[in-house]
Protein backbone atom coordinates (compact mmCIF):
# COMPACT_ATOMS: atom_id res chain seq x y z
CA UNK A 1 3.81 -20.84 1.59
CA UNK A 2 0.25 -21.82 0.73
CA UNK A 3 -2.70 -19.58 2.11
CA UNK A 4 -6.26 -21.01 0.94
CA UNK A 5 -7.24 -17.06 0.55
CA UNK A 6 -8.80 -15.94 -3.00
CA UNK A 7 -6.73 -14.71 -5.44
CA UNK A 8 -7.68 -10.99 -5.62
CA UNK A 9 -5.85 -7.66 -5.39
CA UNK A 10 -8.40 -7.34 -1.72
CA UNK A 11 -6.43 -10.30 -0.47
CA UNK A 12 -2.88 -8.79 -1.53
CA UNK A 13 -4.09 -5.70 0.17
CA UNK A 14 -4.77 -7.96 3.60
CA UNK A 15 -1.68 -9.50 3.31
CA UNK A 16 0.00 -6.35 2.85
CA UNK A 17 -1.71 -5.50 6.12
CA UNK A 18 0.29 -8.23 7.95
CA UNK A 19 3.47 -7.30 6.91
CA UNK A 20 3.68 -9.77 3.82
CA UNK A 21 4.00 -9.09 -0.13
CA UNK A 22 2.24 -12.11 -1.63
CA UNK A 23 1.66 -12.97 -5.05
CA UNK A 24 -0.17 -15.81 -6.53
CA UNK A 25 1.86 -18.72 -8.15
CA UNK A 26 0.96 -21.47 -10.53
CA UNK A 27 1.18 -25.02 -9.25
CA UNK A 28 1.10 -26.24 -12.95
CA UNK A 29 3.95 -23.97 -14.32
CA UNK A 30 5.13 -21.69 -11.57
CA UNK A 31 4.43 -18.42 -13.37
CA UNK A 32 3.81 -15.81 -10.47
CA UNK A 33 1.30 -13.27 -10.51
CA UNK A 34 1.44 -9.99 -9.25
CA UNK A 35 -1.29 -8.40 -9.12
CA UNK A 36 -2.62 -12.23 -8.14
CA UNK A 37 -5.37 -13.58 -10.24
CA UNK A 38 -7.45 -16.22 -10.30
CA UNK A 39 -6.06 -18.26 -13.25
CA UNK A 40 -2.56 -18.53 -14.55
CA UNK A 41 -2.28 -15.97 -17.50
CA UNK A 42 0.64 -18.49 -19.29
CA UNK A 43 -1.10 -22.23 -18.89
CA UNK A 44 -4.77 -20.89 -18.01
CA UNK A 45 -4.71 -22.98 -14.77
CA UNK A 46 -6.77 -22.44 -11.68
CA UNK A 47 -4.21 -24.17 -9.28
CA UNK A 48 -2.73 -21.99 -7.74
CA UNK A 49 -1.13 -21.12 -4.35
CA UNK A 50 0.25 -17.83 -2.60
CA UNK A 51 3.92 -17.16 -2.06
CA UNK A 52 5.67 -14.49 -0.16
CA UNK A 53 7.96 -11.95 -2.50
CA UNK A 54 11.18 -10.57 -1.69
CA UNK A 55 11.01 -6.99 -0.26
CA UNK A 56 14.25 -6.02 -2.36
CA UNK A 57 14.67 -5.15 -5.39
CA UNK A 58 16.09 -2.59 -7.76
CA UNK A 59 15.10 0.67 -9.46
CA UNK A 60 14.19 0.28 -12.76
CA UNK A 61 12.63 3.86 -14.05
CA UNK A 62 11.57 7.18 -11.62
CA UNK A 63 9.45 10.42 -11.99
CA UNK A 64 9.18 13.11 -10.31
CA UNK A 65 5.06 14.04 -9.44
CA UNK A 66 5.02 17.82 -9.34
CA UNK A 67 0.91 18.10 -10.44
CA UNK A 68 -1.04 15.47 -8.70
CA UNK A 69 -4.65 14.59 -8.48
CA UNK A 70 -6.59 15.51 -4.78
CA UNK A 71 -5.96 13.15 -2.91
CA UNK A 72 -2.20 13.45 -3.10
CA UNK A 73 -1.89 17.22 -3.32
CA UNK A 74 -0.18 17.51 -0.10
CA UNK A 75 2.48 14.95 -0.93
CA UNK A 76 4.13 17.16 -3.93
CA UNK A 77 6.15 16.99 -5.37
CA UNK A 78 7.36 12.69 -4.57
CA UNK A 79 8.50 10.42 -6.33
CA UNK A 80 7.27 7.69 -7.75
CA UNK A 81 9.13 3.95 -9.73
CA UNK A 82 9.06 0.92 -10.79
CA UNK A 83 10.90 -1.95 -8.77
CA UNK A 84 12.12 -4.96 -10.47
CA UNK A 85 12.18 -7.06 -7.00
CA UNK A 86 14.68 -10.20 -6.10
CA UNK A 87 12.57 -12.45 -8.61
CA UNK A 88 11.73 -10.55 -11.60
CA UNK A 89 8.54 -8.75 -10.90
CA UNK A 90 7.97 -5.59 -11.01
CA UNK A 91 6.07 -3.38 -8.79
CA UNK A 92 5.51 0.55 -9.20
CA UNK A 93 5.45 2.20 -5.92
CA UNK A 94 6.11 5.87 -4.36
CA UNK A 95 9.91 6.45 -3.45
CA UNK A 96 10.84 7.85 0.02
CA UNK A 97 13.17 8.37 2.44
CA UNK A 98 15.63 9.93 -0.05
CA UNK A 99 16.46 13.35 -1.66
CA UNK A 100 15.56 13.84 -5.40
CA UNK A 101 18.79 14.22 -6.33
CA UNK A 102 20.42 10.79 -4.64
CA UNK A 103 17.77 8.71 -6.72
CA UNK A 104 19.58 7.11 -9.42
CA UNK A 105 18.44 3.99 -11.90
CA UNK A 106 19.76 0.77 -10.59
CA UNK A 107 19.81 1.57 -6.63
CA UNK A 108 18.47 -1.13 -4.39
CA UNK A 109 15.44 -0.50 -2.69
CA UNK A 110 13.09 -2.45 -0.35
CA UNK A 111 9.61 -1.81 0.76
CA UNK A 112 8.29 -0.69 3.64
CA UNK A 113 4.22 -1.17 4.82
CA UNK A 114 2.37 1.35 6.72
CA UNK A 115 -0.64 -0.85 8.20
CA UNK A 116 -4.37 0.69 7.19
CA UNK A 117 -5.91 2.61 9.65
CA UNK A 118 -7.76 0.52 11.94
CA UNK A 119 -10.77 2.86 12.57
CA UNK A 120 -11.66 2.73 8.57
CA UNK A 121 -14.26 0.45 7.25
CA UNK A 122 -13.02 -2.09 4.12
CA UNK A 123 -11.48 -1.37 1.29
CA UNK A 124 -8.73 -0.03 4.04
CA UNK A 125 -5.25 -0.23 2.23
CA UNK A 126 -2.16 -0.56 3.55
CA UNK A 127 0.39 1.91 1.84
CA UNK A 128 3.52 0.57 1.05
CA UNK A 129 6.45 2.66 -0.55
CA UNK A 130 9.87 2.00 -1.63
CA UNK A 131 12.98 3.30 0.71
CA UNK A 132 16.60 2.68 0.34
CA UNK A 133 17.60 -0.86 1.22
């Protein structure tokens, strides 16, 4: 999938919007980056085109957030991981849809996107979180 949109987290945020996790690929070497960027990190190339990710991957570490900062006071305690997704990447995310006590390393999990509130000027950001697959 090649989308002539710039490589820049505001992008993956837009795509996120519609439903898609993108990342940013290399045409030279293939290395994909996530968050995209605008040159390869591995080869230093700037051609580059965006790909859609797997939403499914597996847990690789968890916390539990019991002291949070403002904005997400009236969320605690959640948790929060790190998702090693179909192809490699990794992706930290909040965890939901799940007690505590089921969450265990190694569980597959897939993400789900809540679309930004329309009424909000940009930077509006989709959330996404993780949920059992």
């Amino acid at each position: 999938m090649s989308e002539t949109a710039p490589f820049t987290i505001e992008q993956f945020y837009k795509f996120m919007n519609e439903g898609k996790v993108m990342a940013a690929k290399c045409k030279k070497c293939g290395t994909i980056l996530l968050p995209p960027r605008p040159m390869c990190i591995k080869c230093h190339s700037n051609e580059l085109e965006w790909t859609e990710l797997a939403k499914r991957g597996k847990l690789l570490t968890y916390t539990i957030i019991h002291v949070a900062p403002p904005q997400f006071q009236h969320l605690i305690p959640y948790a929060v991981g790190i998702v090693k997704l179909e192809n490699g990447l990794k992706l930290p995310g909040m965890i939901r849809g799940i007690e505590f006590e089921k969450i265990k390393i190694g569980m597959e999990l897939q993400i789900e996107i809540e679309k930004a509130q329309q009424a909000q000027t940009w930077p509006s950001w989709p959330k996404y979180y993780f949920k059992p697959a």
